[in-house]
C-alpha atoms as a PDB file:
ATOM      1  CA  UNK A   1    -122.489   0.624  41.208  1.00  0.00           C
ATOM      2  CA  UNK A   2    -124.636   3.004  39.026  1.00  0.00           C
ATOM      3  CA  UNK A   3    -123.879   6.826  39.677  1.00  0.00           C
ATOM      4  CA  UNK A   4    -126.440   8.495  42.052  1.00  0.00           C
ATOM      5  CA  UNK A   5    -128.840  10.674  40.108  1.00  0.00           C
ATOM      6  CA  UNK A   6    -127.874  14.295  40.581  1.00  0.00           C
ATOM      7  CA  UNK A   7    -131.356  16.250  41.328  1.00  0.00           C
ATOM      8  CA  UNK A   8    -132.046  19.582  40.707  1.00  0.00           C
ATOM      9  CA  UNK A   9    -134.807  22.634  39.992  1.00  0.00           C
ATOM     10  CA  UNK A  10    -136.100  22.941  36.442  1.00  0.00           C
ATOM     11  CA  UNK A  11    -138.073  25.680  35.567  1.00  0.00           C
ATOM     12  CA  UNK A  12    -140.788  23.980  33.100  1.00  0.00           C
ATOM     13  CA  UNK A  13    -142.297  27.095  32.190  1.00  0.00           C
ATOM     14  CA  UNK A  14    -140.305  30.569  31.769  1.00  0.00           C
ATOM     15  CA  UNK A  15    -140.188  33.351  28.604  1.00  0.00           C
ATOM     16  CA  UNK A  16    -136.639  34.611  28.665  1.00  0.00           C
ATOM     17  CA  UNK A  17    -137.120  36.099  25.029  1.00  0.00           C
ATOM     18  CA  UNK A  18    -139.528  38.165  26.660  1.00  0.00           C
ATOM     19  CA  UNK A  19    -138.289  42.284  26.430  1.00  0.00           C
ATOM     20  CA  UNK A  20    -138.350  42.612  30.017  1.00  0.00           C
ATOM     21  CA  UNK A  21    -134.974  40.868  30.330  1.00  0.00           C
ATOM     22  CA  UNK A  22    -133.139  42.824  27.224  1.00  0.00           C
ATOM     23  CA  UNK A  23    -130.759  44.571  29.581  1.00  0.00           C
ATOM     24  CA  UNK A  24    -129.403  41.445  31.453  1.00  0.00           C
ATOM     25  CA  UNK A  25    -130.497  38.351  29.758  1.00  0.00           C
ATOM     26  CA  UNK A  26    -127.286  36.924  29.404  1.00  0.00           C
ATOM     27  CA  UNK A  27    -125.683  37.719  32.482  1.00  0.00           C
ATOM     28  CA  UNK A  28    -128.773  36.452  34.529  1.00  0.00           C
ATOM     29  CA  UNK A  29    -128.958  32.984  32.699  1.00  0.00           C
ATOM     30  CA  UNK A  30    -125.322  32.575  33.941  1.00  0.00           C
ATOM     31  CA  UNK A  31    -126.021  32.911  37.161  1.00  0.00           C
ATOM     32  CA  UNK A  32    -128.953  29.888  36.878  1.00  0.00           C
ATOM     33  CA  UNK A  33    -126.533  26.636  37.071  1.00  0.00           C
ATOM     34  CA  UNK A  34    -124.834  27.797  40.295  1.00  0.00           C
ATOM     35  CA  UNK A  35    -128.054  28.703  42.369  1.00  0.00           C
ATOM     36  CA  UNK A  36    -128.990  24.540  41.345  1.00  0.00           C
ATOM     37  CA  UNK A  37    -131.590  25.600  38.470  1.00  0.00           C
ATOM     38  CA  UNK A  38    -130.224  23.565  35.889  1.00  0.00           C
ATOM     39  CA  UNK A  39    -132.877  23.272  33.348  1.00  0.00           C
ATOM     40  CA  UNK A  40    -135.537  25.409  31.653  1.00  0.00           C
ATOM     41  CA  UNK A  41    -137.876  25.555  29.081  1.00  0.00           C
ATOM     42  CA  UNK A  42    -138.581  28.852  27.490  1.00  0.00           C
ATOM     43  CA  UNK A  43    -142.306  28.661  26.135  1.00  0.00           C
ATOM     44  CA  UNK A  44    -143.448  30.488  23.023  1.00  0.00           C
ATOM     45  CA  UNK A  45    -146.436  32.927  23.055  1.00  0.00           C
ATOM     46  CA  UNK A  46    -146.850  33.438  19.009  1.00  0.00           C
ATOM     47  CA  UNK A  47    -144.996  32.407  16.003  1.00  0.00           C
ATOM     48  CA  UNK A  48    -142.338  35.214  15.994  1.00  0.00           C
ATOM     49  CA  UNK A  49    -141.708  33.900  19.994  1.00  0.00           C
ATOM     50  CA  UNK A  50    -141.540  30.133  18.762  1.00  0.00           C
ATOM     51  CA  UNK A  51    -138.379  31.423  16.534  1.00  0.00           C
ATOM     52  CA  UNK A  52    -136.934  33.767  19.343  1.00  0.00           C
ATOM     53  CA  UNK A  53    -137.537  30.417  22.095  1.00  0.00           C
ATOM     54  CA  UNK A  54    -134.944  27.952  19.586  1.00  0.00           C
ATOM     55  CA  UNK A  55    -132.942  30.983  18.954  1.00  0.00           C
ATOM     56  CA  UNK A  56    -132.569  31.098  22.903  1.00  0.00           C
ATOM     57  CA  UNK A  57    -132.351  27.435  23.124  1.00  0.00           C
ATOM     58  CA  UNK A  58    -129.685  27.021  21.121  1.00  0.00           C
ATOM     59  CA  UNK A  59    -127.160  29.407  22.176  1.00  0.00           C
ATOM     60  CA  UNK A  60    -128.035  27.791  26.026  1.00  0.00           C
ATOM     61  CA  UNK A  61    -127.396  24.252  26.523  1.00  0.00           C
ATOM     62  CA  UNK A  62    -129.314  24.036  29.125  1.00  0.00           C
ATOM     63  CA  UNK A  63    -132.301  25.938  27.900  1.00  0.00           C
ATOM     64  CA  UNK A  64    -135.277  24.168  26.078  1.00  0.00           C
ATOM     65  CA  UNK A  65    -137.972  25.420  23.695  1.00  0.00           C
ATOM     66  CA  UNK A  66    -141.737  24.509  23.640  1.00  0.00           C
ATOM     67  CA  UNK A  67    -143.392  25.947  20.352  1.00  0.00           C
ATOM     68  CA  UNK A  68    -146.862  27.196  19.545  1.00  0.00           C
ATOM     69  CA  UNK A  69    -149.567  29.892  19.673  1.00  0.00           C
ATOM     70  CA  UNK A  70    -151.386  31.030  23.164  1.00  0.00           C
ATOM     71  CA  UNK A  71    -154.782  32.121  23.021  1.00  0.00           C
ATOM     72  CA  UNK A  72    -154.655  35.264  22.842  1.00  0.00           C
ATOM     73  CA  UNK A  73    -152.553  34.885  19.378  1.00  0.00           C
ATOM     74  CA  UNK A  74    -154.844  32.415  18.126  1.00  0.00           C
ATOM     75  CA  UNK A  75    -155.519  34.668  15.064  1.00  0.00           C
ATOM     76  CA  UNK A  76    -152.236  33.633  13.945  1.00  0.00           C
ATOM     77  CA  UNK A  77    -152.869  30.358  13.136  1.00  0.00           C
ATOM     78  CA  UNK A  78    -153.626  28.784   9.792  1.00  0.00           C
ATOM     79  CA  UNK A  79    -152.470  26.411   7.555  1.00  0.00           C
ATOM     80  CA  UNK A  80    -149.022  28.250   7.185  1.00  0.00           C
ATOM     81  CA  UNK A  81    -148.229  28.623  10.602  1.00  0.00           C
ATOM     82  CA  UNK A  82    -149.350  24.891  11.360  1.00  0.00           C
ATOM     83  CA  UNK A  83    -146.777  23.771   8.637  1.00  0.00           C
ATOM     84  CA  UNK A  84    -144.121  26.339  10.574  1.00  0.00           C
ATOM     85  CA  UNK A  85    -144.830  24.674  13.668  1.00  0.00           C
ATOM     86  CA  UNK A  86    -144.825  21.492  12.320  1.00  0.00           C
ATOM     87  CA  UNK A  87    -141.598  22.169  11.047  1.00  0.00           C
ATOM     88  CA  UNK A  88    -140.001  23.756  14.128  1.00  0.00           C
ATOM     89  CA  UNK A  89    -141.073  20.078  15.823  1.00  0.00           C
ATOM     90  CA  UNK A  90    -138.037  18.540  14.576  1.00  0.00           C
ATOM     91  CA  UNK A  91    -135.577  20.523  16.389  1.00  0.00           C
ATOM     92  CA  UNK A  92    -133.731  18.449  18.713  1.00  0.00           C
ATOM     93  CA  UNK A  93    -134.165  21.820  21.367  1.00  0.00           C
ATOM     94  CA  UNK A  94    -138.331  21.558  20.860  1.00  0.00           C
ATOM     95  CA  UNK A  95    -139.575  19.325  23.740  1.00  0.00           C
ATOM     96  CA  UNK A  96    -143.488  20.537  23.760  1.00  0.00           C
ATOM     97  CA  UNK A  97    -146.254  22.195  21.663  1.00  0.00           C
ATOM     98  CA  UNK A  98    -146.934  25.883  23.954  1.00  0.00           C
ATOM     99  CA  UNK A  99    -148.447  27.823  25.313  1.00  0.00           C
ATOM    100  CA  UNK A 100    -151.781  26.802  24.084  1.00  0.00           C
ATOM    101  CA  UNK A 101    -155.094  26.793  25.105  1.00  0.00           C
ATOM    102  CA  UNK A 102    -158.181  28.868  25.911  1.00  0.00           C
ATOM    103  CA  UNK A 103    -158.396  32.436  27.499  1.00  0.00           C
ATOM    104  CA  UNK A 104    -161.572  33.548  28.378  1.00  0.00           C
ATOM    105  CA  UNK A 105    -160.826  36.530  30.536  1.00  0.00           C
ATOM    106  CA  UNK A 106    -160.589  38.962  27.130  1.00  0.00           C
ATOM    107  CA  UNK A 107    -163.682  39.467  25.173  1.00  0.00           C
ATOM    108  CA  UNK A 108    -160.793  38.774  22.029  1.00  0.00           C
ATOM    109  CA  UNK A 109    -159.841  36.914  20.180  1.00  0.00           C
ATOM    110  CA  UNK A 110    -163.688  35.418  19.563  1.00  0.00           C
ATOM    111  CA  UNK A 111    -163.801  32.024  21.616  1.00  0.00           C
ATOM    112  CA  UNK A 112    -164.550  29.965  18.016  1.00  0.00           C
ATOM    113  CA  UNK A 113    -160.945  31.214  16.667  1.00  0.00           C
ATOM    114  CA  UNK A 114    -159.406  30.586  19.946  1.00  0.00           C
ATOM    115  CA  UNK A 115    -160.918  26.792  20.324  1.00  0.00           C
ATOM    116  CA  UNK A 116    -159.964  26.150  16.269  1.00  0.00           C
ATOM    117  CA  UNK A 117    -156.323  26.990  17.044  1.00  0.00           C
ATOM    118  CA  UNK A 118    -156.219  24.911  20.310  1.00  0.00           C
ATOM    119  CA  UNK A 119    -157.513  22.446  18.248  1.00  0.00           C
ATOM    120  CA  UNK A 120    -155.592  22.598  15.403  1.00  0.00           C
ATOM    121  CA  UNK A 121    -152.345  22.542  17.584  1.00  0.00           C
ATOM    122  CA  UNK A 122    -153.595  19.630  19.820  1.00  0.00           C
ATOM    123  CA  UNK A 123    -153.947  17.341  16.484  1.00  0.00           C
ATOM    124  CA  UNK A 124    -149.955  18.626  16.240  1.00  0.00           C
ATOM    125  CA  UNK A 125    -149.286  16.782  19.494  1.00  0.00           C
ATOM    126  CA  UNK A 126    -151.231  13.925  18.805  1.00  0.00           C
ATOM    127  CA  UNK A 127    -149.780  13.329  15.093  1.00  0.00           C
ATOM    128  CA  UNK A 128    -145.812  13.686  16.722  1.00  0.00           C
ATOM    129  CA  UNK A 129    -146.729  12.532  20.329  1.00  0.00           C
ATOM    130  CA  UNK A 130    -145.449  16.096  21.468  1.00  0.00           C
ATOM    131  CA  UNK A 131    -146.734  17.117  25.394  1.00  0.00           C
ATOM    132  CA  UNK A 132    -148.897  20.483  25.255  1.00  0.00           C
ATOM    133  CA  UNK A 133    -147.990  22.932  27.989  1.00  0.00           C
ATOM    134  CA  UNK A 134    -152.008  24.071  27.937  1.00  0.00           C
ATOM    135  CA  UNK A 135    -152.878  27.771  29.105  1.00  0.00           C
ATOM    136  CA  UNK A 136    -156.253  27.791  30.610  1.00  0.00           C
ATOM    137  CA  UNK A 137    -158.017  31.105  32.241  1.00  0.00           C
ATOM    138  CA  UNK A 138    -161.651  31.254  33.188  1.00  0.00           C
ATOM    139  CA  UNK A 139    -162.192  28.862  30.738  1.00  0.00           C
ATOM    140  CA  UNK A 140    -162.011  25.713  33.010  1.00  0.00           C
ATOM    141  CA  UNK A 141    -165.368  23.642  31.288  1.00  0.00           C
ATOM    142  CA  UNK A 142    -164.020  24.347  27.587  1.00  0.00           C
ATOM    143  CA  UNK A 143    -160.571  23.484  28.412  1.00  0.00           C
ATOM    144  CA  UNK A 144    -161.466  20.155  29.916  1.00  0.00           C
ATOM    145  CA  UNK A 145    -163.944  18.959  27.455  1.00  0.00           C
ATOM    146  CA  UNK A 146    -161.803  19.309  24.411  1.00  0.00           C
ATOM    147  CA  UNK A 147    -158.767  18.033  26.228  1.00  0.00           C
ATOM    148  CA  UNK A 148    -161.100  15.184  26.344  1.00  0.00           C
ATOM    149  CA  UNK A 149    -161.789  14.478  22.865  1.00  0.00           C
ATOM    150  CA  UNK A 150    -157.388  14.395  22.494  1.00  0.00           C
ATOM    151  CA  UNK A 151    -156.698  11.081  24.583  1.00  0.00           C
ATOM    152  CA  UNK A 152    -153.252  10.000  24.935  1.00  0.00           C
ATOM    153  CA  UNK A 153    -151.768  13.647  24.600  1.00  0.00           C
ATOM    154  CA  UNK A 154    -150.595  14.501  27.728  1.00  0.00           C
ATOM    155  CA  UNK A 155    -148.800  17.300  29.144  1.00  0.00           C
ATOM    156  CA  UNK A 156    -149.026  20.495  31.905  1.00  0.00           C
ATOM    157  CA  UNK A 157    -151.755  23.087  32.986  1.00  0.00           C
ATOM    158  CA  UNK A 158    -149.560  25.481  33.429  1.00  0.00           C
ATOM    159  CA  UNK A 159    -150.208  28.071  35.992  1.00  0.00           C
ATOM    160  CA  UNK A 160    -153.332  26.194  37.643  1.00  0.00           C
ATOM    161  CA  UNK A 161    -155.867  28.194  38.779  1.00  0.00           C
ATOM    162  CA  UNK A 162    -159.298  26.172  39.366  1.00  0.00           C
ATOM    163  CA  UNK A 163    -160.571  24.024  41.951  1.00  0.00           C
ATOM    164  CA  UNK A 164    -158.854  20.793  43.756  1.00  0.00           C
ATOM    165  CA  UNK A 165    -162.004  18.913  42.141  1.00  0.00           C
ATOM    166  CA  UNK A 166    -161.261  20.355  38.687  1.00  0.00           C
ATOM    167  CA  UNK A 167    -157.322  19.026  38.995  1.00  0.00           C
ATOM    168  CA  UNK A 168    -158.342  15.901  39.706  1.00  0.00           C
ATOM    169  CA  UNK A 169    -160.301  15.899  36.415  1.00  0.00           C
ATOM    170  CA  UNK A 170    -157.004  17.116  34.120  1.00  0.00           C
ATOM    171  CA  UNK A 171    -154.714  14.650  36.425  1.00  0.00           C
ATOM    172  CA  UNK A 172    -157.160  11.756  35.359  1.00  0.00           C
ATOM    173  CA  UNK A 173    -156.615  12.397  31.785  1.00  0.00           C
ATOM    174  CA  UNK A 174    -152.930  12.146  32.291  1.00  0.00           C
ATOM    175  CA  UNK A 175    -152.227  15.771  32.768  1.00  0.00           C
ATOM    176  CA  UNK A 176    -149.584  17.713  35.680  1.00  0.00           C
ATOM    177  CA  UNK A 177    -150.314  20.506  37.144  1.00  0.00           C
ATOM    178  CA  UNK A 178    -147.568  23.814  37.039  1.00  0.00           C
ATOM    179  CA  UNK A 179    -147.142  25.882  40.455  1.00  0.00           C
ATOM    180  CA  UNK A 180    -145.325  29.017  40.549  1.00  0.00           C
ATOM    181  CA  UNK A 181    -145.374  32.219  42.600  1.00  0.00           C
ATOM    182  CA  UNK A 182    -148.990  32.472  43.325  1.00  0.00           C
ATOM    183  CA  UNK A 183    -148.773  29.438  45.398  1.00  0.00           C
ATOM    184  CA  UNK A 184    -146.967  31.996  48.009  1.00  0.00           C
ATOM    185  CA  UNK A 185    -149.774  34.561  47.365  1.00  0.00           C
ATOM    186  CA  UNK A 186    -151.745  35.050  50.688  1.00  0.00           C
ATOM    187  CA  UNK A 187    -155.000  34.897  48.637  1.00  0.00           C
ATOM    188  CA  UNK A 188    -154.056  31.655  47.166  1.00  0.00           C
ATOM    189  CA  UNK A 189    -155.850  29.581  49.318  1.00  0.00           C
ATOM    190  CA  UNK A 190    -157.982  27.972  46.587  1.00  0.00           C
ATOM    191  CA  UNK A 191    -154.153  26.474  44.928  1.00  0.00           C
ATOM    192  CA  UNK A 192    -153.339  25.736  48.543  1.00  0.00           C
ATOM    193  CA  UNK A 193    -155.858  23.739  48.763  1.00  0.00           C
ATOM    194  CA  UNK A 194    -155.193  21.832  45.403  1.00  0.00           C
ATOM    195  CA  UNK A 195    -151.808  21.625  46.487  1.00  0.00           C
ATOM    196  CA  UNK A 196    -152.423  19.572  49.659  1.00  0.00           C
ATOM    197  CA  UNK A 197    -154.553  17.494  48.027  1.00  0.00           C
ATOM    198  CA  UNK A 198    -152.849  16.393  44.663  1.00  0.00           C
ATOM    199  CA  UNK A 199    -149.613  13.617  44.864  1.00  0.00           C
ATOM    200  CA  UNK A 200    -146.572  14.088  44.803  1.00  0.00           C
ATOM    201  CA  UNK A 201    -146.203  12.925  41.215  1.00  0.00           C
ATOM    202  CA  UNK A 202    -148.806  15.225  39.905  1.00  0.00           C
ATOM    203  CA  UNK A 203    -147.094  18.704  39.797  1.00  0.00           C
ATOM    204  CA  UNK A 204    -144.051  20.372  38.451  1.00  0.00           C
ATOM    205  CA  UNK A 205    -141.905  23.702  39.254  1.00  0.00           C
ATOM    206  CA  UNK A 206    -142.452  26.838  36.567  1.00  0.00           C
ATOM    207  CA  UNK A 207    -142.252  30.683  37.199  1.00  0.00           C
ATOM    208  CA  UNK A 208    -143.845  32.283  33.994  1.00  0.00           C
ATOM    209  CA  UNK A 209    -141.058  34.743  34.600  1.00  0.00           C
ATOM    210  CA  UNK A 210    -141.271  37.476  34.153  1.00  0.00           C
ATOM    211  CA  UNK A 211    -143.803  37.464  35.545  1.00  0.00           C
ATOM    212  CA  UNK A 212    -145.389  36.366  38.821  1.00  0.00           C
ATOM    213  CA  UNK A 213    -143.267  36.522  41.183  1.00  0.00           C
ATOM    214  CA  UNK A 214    -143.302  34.749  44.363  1.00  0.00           C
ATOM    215  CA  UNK A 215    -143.074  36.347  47.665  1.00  0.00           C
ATOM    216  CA  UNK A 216    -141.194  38.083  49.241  1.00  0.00           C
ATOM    217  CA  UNK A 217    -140.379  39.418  45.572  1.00  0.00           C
ATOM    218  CA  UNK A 218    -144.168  39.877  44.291  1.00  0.00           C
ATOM    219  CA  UNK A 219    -144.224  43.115  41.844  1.00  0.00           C
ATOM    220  CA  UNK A 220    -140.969  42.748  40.710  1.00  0.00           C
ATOM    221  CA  UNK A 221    -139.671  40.780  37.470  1.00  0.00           C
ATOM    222  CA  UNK A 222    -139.844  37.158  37.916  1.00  0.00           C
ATOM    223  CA  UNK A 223    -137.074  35.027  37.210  1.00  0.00           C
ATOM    224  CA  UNK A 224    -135.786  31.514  37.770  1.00  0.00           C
ATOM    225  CA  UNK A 225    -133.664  32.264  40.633  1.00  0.00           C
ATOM    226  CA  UNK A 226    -137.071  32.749  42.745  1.00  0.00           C
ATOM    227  CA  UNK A 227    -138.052  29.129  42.650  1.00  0.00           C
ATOM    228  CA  UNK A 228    -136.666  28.415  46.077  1.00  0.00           C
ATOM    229  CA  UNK A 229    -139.523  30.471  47.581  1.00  0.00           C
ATOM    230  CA  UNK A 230    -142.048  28.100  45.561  1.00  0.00           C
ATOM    231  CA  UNK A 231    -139.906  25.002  46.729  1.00  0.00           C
ATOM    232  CA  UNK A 232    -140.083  26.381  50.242  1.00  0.00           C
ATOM    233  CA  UNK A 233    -143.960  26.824  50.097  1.00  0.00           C
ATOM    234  CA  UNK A 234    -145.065  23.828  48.328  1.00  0.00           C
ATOM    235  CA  UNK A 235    -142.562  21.201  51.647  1.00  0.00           C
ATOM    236  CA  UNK A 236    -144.675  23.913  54.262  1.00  0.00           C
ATOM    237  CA  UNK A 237    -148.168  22.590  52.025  1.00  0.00           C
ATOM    238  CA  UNK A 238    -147.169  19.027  51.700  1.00  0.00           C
ATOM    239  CA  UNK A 239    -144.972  18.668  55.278  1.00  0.00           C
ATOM    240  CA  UNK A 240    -142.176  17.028  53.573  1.00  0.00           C
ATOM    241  CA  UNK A 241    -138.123  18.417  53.198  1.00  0.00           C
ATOM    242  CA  UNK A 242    -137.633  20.711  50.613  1.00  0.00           C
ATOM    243  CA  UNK A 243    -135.136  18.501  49.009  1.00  0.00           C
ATOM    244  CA  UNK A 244    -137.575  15.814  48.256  1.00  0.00           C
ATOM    245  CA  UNK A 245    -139.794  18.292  46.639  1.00  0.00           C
ATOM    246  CA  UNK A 246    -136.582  19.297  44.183  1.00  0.00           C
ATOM    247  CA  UNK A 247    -136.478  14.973  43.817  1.00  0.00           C
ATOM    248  CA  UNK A 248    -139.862  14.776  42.788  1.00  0.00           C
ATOM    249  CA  UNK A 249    -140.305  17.839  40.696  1.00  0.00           C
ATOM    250  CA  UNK A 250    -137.277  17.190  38.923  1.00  0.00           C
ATOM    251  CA  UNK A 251    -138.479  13.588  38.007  1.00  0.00           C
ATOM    252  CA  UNK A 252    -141.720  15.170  36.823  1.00  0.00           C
ATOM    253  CA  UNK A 253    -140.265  17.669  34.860  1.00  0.00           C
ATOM    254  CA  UNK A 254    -138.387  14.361  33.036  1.00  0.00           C
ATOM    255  CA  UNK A 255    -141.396  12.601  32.413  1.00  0.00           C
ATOM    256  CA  UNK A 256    -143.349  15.964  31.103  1.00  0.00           C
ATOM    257  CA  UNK A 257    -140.615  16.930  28.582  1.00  0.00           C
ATOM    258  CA  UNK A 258    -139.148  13.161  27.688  1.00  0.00           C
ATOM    259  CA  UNK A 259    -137.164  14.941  24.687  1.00  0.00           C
ATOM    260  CA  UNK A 260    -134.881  17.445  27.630  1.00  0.00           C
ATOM    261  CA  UNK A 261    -131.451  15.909  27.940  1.00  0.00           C
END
C-alpha cells in the first residue's frame, strides 16, 4: 500500500533575509517544522536579495528561493543582471522568477522602466519554464494585459488585492492567487469576497513576513508561525475544516513551485 501523503503549511511567499529578523533569524526558523510549517520560499526583492534568498536557502533544507527584481527595483535591471538571474536559475534551491511585477502606488520608478523589467524577466520564465510570483499594486489593467501577451507562464499574484471579477481573469490565464494576513483584516471585505468565490484549487498560503501580519498579531513582525490565523479565516470563508484547507493549499503550493522537494 502506498504511504499516505503527509500534508502540511507552506509559506509560498516570505523574506527571511529581510533585516527585521537579524536578531533571531535562526532560532525562529527552528521553531517552523514543529508548529507543521514545513516549507517556505523566501522571495527576492533586488539582485543583492536574490543572492541573500540562495544564501538562506541553502543553509535551510527546507527553505526555497524565488529570484528576481520587484518593481520598485526595476532600475536594476539590464542586460547584466538578466544574465545574473539567468544564471542563479540553475540552482537546484531556485523554484520561481520573484517578486516581479508592476507597482503603481509610487510615482517611481517611471511606469516604462518598471513594465521593461517585468518584461524582460517574464521572457526569463518563458525561455526556462520558471513560475513568476507577480507583485501587482494599483496596477491591476497593466498587470493583466501583459501577463497576457506571456501564455503558458504561469505562476502566483501574490498578495491579491483587486476584485473577485479581476481574479477570475488571472485564474483563467492559469494563475493562483496568494492570501495572507489581510484576509483577517476587518476591512478586507473586498478579498473576502474573492475568497468565497474562487475554488479551492485556485489559492495558496504566504505571509510576506515580515510584514502583514494577521490578526490578532496585526502591527507586529510577521512571520510564518502566524499562518494558522490565515488557515483559520480562509475554513470560516469557505465553511470547510481547517485541515482540508492545509490539504489543498499544500497541493497548490506543489503544483506552483514543481522544482520544491
Amino acid at each position: 500500500m502506498d504511504k499516505k501523503e503527509e500534508f502540511y503549511i507552506i509559506d509560498t511567499h516570505a523574506h527571511y533575509d529581510d533585516d527585521a529578523f537579524n536578531e533571531d533569524r535562526d532560532e525562529l526558523l527552528n521553531e517552523l517544522n514543529a508548529a507543521g510549517i514545513k516549507r517556505v520560499v523566501n522571495i527576492a526583492a533586488s539582485m543583492e536579495s536574490a543572492k541573500s534568498s540562495l544564501l538562506l536557502a541553502h543553509k535551510y533544507d527546507f527553505i526555497y528561493a524565488a529570484v528576481g527584481v520587484h518593481p520598485s527595483y526595476s532600475e536594476e535591471i539590464n542586460s547584466e543582471s538578466i544574465a545574473k538571474l539567468e544564471k542563479m536559475l540553475s540552482d537546484e534551491k531556485c523554484v520561481a522568477i520573484g517578486e516581479i511585477g508592476l507597482d503603481y502606488y509610487y510615482d517611481e520608478p517611471q511606469r516604462q522602466i518598471q513594465k521593461e523589467a517585468f518584461i524582460a524577466q517574464l521572457e526569463l520564465a518563458k525561455k526556462y519554464d520558471y513560475p513568476v510570483v507577480i507583485h501587482s499594486r494599483d496596477a491591476a489593467k497593466d498587470t493583466l494585459d501583459i501577463l497576457k501577451e506571456f501564455e503558458g507562464v504561469k505562476g502566483v499574484i501574490h498578495c491579491y488585492s483587486y476584485s473577485k471579477e479581476m481574479a477570475r481573469e488571472f485564474i483563467k490565464l492559469g494563475y493562483v492567487l496568494g492570501i495572507g494576513g489581510v484576509v483577517t483584516f476587518k476591512n478586507a471585505k473586498k478579498l473576502e469576497e474573492t475568497v468565497e468565490d474562487i475554488s479551492f484549487d485556485d489559492f495558496v498560503l504566504e505571509t510576506d513576513c515580515p510584514y502583514l501580519s494577521p490578526v490578532p498579531n496585526r502591527g507586529k513582525r510577521n512571520s510564518s508561525l502566524n499562518l494558522t490565523y490565515v488557515v483559520d479565516r480562509i475554513s470560516e470563508i469557505k465553511g470547510v475544516s481547517r485541515d482540508f484547507i492545509i490539504e489543498k493549499t499544500f497541493e497548490n503550493a506543489r503544483k506552483l513551485y514543481p522544482k520544491m522537494k
